[in-house]
Protein backbone atom coordinates (compact mmCIF):
# COMPACT_ATOMS: atom_id res chain seq x y z
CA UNK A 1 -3.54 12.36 -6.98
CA UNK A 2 -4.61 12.95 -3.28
CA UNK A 3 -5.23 10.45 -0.81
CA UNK A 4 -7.39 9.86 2.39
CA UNK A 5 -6.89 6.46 3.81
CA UNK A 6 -8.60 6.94 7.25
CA UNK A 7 -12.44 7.12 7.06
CA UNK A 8 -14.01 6.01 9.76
CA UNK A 9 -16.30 2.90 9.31
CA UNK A 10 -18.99 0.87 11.64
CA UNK A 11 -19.08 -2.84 11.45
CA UNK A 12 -22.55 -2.65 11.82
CA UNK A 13 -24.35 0.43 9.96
CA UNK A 14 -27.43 1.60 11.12
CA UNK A 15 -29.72 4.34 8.63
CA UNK A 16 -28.39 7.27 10.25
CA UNK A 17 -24.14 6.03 10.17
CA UNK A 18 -24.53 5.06 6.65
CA UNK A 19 -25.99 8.28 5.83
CA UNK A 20 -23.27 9.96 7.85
CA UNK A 21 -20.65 8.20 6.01
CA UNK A 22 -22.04 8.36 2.62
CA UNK A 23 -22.51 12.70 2.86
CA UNK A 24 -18.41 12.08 4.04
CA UNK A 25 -17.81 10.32 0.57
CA UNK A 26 -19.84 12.82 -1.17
CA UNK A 27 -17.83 15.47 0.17
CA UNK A 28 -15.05 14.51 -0.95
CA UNK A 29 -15.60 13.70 -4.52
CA UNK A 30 -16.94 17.29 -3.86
CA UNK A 31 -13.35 18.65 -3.20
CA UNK A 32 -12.19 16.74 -6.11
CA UNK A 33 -14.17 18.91 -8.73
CA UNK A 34 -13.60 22.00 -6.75
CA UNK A 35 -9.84 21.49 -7.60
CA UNK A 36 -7.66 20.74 -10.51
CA UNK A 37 -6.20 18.02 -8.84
CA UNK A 38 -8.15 16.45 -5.89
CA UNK A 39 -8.87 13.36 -3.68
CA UNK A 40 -8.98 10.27 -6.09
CA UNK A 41 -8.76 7.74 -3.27
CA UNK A 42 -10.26 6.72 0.17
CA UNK A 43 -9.61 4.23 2.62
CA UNK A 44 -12.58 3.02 5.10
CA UNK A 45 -11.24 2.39 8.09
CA UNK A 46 -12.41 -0.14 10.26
CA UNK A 47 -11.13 -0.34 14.31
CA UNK A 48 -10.59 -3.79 15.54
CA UNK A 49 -9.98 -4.69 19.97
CA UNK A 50 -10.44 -7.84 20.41
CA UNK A 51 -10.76 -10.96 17.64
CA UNK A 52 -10.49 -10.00 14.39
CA UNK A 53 -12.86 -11.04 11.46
CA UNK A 54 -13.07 -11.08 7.92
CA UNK A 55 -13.68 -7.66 5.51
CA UNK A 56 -17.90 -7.45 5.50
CA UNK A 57 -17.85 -3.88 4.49
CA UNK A 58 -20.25 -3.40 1.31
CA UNK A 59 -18.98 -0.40 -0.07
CA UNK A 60 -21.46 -0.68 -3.22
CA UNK A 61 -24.10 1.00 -0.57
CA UNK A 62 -21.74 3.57 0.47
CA UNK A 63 -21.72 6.12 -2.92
CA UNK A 64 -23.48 6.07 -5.60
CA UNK A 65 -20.70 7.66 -7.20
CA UNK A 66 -18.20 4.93 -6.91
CA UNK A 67 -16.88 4.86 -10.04
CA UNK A 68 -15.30 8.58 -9.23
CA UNK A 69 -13.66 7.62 -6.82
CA UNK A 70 -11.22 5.01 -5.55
CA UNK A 71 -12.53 3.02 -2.34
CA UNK A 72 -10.21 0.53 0.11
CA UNK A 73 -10.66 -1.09 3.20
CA UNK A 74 -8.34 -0.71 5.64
CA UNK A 75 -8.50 -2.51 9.19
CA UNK A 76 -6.64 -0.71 12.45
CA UNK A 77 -6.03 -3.25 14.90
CA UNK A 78 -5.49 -1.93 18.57
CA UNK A 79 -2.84 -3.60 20.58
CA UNK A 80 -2.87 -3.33 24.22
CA UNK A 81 -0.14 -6.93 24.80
CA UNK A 82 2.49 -8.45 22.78
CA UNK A 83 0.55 -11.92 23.44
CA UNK A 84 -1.93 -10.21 20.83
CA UNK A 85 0.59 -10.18 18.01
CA UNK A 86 -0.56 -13.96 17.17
CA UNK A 87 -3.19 -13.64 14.97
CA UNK A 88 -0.96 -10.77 12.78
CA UNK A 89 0.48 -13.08 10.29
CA UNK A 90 0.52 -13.31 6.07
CA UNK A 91 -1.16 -16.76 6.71
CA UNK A 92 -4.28 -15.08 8.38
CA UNK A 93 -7.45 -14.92 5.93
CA UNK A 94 -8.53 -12.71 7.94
CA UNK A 95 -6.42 -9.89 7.20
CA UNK A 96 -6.24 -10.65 3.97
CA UNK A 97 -9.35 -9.99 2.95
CA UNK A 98 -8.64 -5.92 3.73
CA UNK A 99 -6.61 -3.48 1.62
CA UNK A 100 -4.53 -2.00 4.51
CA UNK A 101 -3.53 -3.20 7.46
CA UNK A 102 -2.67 -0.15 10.31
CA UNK A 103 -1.60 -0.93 13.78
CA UNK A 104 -2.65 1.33 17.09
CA UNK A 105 -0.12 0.78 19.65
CA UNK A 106 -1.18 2.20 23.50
CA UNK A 107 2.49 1.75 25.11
CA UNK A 108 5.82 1.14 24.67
CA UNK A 109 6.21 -2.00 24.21
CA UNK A 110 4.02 -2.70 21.88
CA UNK A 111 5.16 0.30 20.02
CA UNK A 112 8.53 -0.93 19.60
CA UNK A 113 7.29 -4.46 18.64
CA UNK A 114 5.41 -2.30 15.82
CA UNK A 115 8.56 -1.25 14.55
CA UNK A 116 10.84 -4.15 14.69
CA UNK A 117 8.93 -7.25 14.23
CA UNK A 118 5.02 -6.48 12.85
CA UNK A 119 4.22 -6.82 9.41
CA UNK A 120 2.14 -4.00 8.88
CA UNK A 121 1.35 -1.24 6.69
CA UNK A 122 0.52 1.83 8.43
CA UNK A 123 1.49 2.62 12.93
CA UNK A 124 -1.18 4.93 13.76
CA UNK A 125 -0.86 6.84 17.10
CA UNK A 126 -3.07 8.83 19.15
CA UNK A 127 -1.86 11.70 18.34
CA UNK A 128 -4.80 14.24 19.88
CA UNK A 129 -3.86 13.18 23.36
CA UNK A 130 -0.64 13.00 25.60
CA UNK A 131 1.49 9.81 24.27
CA UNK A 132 2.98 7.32 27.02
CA UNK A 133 6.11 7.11 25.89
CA UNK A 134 8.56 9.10 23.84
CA UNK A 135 9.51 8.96 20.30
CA UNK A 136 12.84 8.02 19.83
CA UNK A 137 14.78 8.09 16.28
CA UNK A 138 16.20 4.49 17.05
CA UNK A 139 12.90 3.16 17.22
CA UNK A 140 11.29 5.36 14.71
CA UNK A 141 13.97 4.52 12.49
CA UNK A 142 13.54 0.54 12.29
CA UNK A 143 9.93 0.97 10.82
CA UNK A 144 11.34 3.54 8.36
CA UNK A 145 13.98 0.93 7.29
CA UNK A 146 10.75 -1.76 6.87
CA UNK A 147 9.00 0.29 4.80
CA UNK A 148 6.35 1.44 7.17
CA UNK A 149 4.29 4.87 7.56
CA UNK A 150 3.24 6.78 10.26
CA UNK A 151 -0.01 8.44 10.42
CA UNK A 152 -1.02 11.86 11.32
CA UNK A 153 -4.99 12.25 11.80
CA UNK A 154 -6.06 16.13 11.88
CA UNK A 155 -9.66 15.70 12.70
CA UNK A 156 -9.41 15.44 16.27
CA UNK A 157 -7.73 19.12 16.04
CA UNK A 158 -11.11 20.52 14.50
CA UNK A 159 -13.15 19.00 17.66
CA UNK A 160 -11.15 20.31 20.60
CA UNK A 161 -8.74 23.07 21.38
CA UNK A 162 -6.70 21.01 23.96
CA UNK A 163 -6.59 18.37 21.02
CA UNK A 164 -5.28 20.58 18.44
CA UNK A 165 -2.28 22.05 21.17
CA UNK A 166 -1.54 17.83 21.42
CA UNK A 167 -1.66 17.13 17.93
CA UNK A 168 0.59 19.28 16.69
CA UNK A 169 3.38 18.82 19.49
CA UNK A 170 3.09 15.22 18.99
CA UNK A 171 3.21 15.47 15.06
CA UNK A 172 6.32 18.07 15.62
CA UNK A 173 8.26 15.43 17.73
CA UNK A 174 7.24 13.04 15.05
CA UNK A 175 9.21 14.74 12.02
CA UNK A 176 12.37 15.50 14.62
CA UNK A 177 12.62 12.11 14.93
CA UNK A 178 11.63 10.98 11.42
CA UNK A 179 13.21 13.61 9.60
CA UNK A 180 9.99 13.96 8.05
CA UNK A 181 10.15 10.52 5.87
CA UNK A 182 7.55 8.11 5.95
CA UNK A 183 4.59 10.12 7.17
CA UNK A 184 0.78 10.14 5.92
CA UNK A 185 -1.58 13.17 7.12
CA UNK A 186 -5.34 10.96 7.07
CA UNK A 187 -8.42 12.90 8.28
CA UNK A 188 -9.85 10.21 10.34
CA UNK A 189 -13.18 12.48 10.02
CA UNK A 190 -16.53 11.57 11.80
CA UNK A 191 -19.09 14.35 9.89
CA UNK A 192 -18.47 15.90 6.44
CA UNK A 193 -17.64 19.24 8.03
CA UNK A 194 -14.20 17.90 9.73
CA UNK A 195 -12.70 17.21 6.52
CA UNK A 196 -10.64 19.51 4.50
CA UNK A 197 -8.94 20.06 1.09
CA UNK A 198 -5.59 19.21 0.03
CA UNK A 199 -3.89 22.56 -0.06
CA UNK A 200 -5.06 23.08 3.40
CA UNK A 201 -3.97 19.79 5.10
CA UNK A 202 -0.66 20.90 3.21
CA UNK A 203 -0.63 24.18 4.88
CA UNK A 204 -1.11 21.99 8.16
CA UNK A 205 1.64 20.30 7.17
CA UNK A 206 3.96 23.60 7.16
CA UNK A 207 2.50 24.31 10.92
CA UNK A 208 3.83 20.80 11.91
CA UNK A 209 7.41 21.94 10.92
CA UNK A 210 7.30 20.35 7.27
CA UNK A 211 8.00 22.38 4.17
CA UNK A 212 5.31 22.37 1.64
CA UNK A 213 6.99 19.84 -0.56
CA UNK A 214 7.09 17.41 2.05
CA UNK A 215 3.76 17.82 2.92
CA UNK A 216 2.32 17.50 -0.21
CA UNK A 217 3.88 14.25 0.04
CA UNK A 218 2.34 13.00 2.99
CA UNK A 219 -1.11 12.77 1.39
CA UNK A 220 0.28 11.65 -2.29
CA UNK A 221 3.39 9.96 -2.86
CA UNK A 222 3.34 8.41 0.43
CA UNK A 223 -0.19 7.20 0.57
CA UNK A 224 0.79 5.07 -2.65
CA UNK A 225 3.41 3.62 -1.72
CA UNK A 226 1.36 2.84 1.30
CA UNK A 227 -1.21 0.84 -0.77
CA UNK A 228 1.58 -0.43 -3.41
CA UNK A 229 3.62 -1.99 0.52
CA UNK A 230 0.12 -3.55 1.18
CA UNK A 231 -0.16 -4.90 -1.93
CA UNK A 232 3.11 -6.59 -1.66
CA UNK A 233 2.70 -7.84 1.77
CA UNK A 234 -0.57 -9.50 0.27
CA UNK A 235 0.84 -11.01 -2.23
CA UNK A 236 4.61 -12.35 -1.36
CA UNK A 237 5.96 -13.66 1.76
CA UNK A 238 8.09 -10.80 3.63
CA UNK A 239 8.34 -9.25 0.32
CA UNK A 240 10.20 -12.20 -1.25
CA UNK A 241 8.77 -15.09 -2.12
CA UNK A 242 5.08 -14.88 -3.91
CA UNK A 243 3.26 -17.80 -4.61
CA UNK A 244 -0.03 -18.65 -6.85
CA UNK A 245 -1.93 -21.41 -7.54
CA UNK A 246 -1.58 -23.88 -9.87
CA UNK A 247 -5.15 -23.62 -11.47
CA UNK A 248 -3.71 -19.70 -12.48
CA UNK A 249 -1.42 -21.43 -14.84
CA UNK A 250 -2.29 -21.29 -18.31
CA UNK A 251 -3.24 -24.60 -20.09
CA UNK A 252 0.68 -24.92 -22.26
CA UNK A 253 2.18 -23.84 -19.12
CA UNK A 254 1.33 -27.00 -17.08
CA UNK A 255 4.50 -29.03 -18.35
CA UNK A 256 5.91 -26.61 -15.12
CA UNK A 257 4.37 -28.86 -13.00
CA UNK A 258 4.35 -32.19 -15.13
CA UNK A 259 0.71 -32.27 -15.53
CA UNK A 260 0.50 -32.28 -19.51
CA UNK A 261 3.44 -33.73 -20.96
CA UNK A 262 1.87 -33.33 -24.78
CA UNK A 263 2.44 -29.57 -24.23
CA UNK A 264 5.67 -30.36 -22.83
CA UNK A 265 8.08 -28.26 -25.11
CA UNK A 266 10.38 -29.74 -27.25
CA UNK A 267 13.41 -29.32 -28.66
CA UNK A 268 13.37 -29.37 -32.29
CA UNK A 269 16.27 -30.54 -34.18
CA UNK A 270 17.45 -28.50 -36.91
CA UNK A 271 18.02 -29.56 -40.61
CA UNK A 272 21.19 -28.67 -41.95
CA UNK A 273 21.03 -27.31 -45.24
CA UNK A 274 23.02 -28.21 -47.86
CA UNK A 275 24.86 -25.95 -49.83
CA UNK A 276 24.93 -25.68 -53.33
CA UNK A 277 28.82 -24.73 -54.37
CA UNK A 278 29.00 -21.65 -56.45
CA UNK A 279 29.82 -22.95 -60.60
CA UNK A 280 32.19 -19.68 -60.29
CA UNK A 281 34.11 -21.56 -57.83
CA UNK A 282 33.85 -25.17 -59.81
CA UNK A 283 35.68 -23.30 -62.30
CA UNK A 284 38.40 -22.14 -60.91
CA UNK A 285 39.14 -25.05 -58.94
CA UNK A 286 39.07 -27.36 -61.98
CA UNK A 287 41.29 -24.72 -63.94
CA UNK A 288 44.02 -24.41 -61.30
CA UNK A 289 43.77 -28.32 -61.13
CA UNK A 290 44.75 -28.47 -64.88
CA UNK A 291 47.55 -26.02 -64.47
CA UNK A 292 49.19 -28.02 -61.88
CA UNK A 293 48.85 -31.20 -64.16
CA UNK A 294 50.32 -29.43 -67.33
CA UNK A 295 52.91 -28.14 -64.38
């Protein structure tokens, strides 16, 4: 099952967007029929600067074909300061109400506070254009060890040549220093013609010094277990502690809480039973009693 968990989406959709970005859903439950095995599941991805505010995407408008198809809503949150990290928590309802949470960081520092500290799903970096710092396997290697993805976007390699020379000696550096684990390939597509099918993103992959296992990989394996770590960040508290409330209890399990003590359980005491001695046995003890009297 194929994944694309970067589709771009407008907070506020005009006629024309919505169109846009309902032909880009079409096409790709178009690419699922062409194949055997195509995309299943999409991710609308919504870019957040400055405050961040609750999920208002209505993806009921967005295909009428919905039930084909998978949709999530992801949120990509673009950090410029680490005094912006205070509003990324598991208390914040905010980011709860999306699917995925992805990170953009635009320096170093806020790279390697991405890595180390942030509890997030996806670190998506602008990978068309020159990065500001370097990738270093220390670094790298701390979100690996969280359970954290990188993302590779391809799209901006369709729109400009100088973009595509970028991309792919950014996403080159990225598997040196990854060793190729924990990496999604996302389309991050504007029009319906920037996308493409699975086998090619995999031969993409192959260009960008994977093998074709690995890239496979990056747009099925990984992607779930990108949506299975959101899940669990959602629901538990660094991935330990989960809590739910009380009113999810069934009605006999509220003695947990000592709210019903009728359906308290209790312990019920058993009867013994008695036990009927065999005549068999009756006989032979009162025979070997007479024996030791005539004795």
């Amino acid at each position: 099952m194929f994944y694309d968990l970067n589709l771009p989406y407008l907070s506020r959709l005009d006629l024309v967007n919505q169109n846009e970005l309902r032909a880009r859903t079409d096409m790709l439950i178009k690419l699922l029929y062409q194949l055997t095995v195509g995309y299943h599941v999409v991710a609308y991805n919504h870019v957040v600067t400055g405050k961040i505010s609750p999920n208002e995407m209505s993806l009921a408008d967005i295909s009428d074909k919905k039930s084909k198809i998978e949709q999530l809503t992801r949120l990509t949150y673009v950090i410029e300061d680490i005094s912006q990290n205070h509003g990324l928590t598991s208390t914040n309802s905010a980011l709860a109400s999306y699917d995925i949470l992805a990170i953009h960081p635009t320096n170093e520092k806020t790279f390697l506070n991405a890595c180390s500290t942030l509890e997030v799903d996806i670190i998506s970096l602008e990978m068309g254009s020159r990065l500001s710092f370097y990738l270093k396997h220390s670094i790298v290697g701390l979100a690996i060890e969280r359970g954290i993805f990188f993302e590779i976007s391809y799209a901006p390699a369709i729109r400009d040549s100088t973009s595509r020379r970028h991309l792919i000696s950014n996403a080159q550096n990225l598997v040196r220093v990854s060793r190729g684990k924990n990496i999604i390939i996302t389309s991050e597509a504007q029009r319906a013609m920037e996308l493409r099918g699975p086998y090619d993103i995999v031969n993409l992959g192959t260009i960008m010094g994977m093998n074709q296992a690995t890239a496979k990989e990056c747009i099925t394996t990984n992607c779930r277990a990108v949506v299975m770590h959101a899940a669990t960040r959602r629901n538990t508290h660094k991935a330990v502690v989960s809590f739910e409330p009380i009113t999810s209890l069934k009605p006999n399990e509220l003695w947990k809480f000592g709210k019903d003590k009728k359906s308290q359980p209790q312990s019920k005491s058993k009867k013994a039973k008695r036990m009927r001695p065999n005549t068999d046995d009756e006989e032979e003890s009162e025979s070997f009693q007479s024996q030791s009297m005539d004795m």
